[in-house]
Every structure is written in C-alpha cells, then in structure tokens.
C-alpha atoms as a PDB file:
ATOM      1  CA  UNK A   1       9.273  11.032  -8.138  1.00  0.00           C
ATOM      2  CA  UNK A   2      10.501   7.557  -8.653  1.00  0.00           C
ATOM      3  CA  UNK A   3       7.240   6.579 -10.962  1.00  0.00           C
ATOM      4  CA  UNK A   4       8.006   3.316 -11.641  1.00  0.00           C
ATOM      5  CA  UNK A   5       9.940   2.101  -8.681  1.00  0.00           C
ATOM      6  CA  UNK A   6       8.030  -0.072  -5.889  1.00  0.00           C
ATOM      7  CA  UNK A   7       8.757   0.933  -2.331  1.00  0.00           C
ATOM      8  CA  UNK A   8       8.516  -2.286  -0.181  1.00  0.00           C
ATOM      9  CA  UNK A   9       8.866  -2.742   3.244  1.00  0.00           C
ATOM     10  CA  UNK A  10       7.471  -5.112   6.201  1.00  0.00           C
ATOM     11  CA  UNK A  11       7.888  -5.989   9.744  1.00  0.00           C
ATOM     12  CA  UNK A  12       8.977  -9.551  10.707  1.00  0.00           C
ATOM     13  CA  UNK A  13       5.721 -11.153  10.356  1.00  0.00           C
ATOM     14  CA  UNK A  14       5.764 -10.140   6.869  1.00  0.00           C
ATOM     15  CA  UNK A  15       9.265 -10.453   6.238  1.00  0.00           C
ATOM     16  CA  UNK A  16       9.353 -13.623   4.304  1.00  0.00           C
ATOM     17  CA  UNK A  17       6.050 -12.545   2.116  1.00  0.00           C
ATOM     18  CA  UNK A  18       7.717  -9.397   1.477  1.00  0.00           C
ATOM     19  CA  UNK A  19      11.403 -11.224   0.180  1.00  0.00           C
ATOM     20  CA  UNK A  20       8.971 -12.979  -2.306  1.00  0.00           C
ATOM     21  CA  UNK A  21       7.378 -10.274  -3.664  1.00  0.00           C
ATOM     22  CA  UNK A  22      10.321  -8.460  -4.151  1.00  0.00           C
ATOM     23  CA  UNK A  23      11.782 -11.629  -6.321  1.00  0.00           C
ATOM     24  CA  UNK A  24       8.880 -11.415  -8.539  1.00  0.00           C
ATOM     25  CA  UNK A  25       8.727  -7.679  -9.067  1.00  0.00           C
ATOM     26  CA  UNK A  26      12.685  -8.320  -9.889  1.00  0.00           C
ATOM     27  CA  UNK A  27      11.927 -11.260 -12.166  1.00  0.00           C
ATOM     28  CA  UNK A  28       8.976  -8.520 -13.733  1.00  0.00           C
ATOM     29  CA  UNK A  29      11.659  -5.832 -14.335  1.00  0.00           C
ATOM     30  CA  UNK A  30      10.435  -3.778 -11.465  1.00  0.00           C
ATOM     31  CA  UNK A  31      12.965  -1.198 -10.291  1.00  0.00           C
ATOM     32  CA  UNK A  32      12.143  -1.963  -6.417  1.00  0.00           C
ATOM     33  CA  UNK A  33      13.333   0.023  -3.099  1.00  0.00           C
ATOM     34  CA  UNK A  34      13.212  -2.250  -0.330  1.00  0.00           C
ATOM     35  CA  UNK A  35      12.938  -0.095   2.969  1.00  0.00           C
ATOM     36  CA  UNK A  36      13.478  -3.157   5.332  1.00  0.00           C
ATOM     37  CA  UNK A  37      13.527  -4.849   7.523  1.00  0.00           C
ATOM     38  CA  UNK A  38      16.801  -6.822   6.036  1.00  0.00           C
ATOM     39  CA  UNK A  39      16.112 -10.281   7.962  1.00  0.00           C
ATOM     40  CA  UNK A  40      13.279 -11.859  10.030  1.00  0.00           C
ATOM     41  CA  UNK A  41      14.748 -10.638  13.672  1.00  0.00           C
ATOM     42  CA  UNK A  42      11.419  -8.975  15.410  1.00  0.00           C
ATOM     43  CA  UNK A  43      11.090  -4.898  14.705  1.00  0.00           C
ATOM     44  CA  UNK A  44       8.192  -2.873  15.213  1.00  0.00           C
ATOM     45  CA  UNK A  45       5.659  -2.382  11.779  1.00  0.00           C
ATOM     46  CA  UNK A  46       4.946   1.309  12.796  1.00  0.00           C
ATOM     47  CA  UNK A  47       9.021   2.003  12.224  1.00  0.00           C
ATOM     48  CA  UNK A  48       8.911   0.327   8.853  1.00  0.00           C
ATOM     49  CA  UNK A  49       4.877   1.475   8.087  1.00  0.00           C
ATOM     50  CA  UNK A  50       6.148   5.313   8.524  1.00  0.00           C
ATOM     51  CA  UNK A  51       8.803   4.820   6.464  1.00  0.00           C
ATOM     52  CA  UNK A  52       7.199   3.530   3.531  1.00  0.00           C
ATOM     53  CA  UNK A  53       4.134   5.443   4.075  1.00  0.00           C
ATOM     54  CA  UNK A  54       5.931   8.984   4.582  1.00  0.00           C
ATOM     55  CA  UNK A  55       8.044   8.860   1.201  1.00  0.00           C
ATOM     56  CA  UNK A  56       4.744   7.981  -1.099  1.00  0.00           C
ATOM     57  CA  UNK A  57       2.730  10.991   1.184  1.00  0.00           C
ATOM     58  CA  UNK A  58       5.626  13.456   0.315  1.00  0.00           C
ATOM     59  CA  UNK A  59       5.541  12.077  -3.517  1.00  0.00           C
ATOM     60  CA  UNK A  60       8.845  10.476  -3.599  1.00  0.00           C
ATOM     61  CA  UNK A  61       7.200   7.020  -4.695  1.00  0.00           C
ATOM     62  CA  UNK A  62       3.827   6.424  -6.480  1.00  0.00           C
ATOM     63  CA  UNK A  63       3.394   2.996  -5.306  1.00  0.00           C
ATOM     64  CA  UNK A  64       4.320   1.075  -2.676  1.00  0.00           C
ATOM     65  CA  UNK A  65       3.753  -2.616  -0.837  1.00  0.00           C
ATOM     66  CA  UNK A  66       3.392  -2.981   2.973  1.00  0.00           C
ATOM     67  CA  UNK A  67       3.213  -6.551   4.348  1.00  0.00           C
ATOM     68  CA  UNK A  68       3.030  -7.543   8.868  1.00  0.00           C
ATOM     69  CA  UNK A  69       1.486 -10.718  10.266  1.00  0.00           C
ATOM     70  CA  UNK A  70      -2.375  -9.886   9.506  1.00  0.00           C
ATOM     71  CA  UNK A  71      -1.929  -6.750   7.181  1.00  0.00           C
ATOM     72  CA  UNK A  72      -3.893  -4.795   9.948  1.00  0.00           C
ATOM     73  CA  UNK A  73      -1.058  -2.966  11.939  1.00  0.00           C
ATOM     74  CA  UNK A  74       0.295  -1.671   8.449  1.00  0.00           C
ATOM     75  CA  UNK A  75      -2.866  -0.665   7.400  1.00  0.00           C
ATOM     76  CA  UNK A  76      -3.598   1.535  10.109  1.00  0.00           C
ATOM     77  CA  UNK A  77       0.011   3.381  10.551  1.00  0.00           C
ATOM     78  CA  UNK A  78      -0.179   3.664   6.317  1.00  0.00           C
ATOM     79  CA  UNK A  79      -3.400   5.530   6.409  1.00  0.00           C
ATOM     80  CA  UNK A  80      -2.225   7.842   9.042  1.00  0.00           C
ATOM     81  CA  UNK A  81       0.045   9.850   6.504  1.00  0.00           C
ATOM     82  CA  UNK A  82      -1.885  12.309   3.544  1.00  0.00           C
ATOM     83  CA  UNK A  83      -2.743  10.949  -0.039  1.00  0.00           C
ATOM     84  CA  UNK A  84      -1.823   7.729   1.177  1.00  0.00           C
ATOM     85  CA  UNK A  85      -4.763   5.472  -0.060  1.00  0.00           C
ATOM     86  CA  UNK A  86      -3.082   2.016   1.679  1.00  0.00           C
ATOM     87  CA  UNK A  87      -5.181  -1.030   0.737  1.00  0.00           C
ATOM     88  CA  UNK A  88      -5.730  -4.320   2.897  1.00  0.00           C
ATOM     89  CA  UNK A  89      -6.470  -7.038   0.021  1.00  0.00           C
ATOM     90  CA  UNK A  90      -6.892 -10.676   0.683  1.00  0.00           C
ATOM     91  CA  UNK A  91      -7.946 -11.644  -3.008  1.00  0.00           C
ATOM     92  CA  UNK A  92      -8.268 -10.580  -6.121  1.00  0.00           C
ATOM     93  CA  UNK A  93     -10.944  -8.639  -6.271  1.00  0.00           C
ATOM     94  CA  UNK A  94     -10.287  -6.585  -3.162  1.00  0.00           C
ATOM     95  CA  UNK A  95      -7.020  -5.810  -5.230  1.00  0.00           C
ATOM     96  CA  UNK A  96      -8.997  -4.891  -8.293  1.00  0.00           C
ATOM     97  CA  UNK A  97     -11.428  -2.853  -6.582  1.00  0.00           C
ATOM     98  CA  UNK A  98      -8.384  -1.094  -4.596  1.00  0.00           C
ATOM     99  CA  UNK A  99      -7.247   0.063  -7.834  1.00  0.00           C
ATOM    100  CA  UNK A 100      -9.772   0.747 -10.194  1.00  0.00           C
ATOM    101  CA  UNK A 101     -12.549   2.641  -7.669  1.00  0.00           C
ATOM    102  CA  UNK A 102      -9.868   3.795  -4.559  1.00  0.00           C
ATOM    103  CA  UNK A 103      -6.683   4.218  -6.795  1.00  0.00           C
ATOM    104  CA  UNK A 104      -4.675   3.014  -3.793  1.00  0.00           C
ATOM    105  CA  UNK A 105      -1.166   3.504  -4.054  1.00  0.00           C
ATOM    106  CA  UNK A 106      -0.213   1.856  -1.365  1.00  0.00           C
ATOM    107  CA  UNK A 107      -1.077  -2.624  -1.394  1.00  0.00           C
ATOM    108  CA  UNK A 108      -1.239  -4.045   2.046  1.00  0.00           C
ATOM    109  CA  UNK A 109      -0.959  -7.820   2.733  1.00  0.00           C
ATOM    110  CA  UNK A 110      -0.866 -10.298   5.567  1.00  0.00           C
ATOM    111  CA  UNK A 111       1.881 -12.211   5.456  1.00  0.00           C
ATOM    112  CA  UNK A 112       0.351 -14.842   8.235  1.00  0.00           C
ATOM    113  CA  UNK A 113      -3.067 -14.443   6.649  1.00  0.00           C
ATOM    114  CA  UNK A 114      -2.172 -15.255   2.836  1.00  0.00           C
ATOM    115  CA  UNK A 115      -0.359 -17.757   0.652  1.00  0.00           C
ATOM    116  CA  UNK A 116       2.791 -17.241  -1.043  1.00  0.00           C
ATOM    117  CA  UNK A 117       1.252 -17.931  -4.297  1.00  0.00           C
ATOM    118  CA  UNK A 118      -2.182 -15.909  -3.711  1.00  0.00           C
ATOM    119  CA  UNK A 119      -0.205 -13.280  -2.253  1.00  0.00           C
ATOM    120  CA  UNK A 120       1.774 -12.710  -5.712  1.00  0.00           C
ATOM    121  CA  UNK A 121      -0.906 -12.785  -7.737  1.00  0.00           C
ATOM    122  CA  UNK A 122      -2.879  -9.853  -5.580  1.00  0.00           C
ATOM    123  CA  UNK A 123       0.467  -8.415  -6.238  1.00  0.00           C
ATOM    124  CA  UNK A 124       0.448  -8.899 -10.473  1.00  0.00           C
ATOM    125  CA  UNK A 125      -3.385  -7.909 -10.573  1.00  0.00           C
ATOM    126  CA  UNK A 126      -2.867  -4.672  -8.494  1.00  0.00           C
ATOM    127  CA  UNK A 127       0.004  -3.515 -10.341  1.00  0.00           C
ATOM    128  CA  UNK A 128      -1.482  -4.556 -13.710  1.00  0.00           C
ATOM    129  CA  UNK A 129      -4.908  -2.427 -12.993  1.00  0.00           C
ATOM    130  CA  UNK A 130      -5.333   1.021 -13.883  1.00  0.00           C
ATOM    131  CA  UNK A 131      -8.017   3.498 -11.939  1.00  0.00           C
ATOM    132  CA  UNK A 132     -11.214   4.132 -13.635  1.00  0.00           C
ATOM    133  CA  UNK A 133     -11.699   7.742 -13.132  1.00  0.00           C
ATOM    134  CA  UNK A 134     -15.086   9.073 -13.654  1.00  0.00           C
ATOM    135  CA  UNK A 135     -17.048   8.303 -10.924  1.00  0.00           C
ATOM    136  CA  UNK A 136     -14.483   8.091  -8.849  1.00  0.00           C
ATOM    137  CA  UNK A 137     -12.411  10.639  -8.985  1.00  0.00           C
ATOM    138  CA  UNK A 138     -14.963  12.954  -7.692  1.00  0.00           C
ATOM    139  CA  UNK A 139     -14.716  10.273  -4.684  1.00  0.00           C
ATOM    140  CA  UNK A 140     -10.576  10.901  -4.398  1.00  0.00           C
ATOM    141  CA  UNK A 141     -10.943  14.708  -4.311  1.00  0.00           C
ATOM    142  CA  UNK A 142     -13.474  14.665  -1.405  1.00  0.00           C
ATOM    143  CA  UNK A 143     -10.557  12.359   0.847  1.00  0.00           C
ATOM    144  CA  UNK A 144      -8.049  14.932  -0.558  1.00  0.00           C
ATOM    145  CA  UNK A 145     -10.059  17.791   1.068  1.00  0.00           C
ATOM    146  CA  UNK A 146     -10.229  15.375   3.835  1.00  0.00           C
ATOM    147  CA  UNK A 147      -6.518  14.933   4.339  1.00  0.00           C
ATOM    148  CA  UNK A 148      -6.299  19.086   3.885  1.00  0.00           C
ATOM    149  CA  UNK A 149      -8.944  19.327   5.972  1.00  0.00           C
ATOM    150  CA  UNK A 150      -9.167  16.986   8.367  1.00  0.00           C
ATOM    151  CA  UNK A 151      -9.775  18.533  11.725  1.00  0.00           C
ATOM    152  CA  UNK A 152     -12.192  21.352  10.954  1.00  0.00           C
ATOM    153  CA  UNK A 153     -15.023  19.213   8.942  1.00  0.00           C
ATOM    154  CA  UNK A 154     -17.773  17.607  10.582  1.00  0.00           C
ATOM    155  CA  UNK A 155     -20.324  17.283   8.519  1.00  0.00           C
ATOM    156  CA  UNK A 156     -21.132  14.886   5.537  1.00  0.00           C
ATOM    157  CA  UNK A 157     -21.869  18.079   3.426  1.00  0.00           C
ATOM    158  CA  UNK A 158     -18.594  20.300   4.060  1.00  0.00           C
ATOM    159  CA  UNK A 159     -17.252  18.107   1.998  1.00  0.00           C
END
C-alpha cells in the first residue's frame, strides 16, 4: 500500500480545484498520484470516481481526494466500492468530523460549490486529523459487515 501517497482525481468540473490541491499537497511534501483527468476537456466523473475509488477499496492507497462540479456525482460512484468511507465536506468541520468519527479515507469536494482557498484548507484539516477510535470504531466494523454483507441483512439488529 502506498500509505502516504494521495490518490487524486476529478472530472472537468473539478478539474481546476483538483490542479490546486495537488500544488499544495506538492508544496506539503505529499507524494501524490494524480489519476486524471489531465486537462479541463469534459469526461464523465463515474470513469475517474471508479478509478480512484477501486484502488483505495482494493488497499492500494489509504487516502484519496475526489473533486466534480457539486461533489455529489463523486460521492455517490465513491461509496459504491467496499471500505471506501468517501466524504462530501463543504467546511471545516464536516472535514473534521469526516475524520475523527467516520475515518473517511476518501475527501470529496465541489469544485463549483467551494472556494479555492476554503477548499485547501478542508484539504490541510482533513489530512492533519487523526480518527478517534473508541466509540467509533465499533461504528466502522458494523459498515464493514455491511460492505461483507450487504445483500443478506435487513434488519437494524443483524448487524
């Protein structure tokens, strides 16, 4: 597993966010993998969201950064994939919370929603906070069974 490198990856509408935050996790030291798109020409977020999505699922990357016009259509193809715990933030403290209670690996932004400037520091705060525990890991191992599970639960206690 590449630990420390950030998988990044967009569609057009997130393109440009997506080049920025890549400049500040290079100016951070951040070993990065960008996953595309490569320019702003119009490409479909499920192609890049699967891509992304599938390598931190299969444990090739522990972290990764997914950013389309409103965060929304990356959110849902991210979430699709197991022990991928994508996050839509819009501030800081949906970043925090992301992290310290959901220990998403995955940080989803809107690159037509947010600033440039907000958008980086959702960025610095959710790579810079660590997950609680406690509490909440007993949370994480009930969606674990969930994503082993999935299909044959159907009630609030099989879990």
């Amino acid at each position: 597993m590449k630990e420390k490198t950030i998988a990044l990856a967009s569609d057009h509408g997130g393109y440009t966010l997506k080049e920025a935050v890549k400049g500040l996790l290079l100016k951070e030291g951040y070993p990065i993998e960008d996953l595309g798109p490569h320019g702003p020409e119009s490409v479909d977020y499920p192609d890049y969201g699967a891509k992304l999505a599938a390598r931190i699922s299969e444990g090739e990357f522990s972290r990764g950064i997914l950013a389309c016009g409103t965060g929304i259509g990356m959110s849902i193809v991210a979430n699709k994939f197991p022990h991928v715990r994508g996050a839509l933030c819009h501030d800081l403290y949906t970043a925090t919370m992301s992290r310290q209670h959901n220990d998403a690996n995955i940080l989803i932004l809107g690159g037509r929603i947010l600033e440039t400037e907000m958008a980086l520091e959702i960025v610095k705060t959710w790579l810079n906070t660590p997950f609680e525990g406690e509490r909440h890991s007993r949370r994480l191992e009930k969606i674990k069974t969930l994503d082993e599970n999935l299909f044959s639960l159907r009630e609030p206690g099989d879990l």
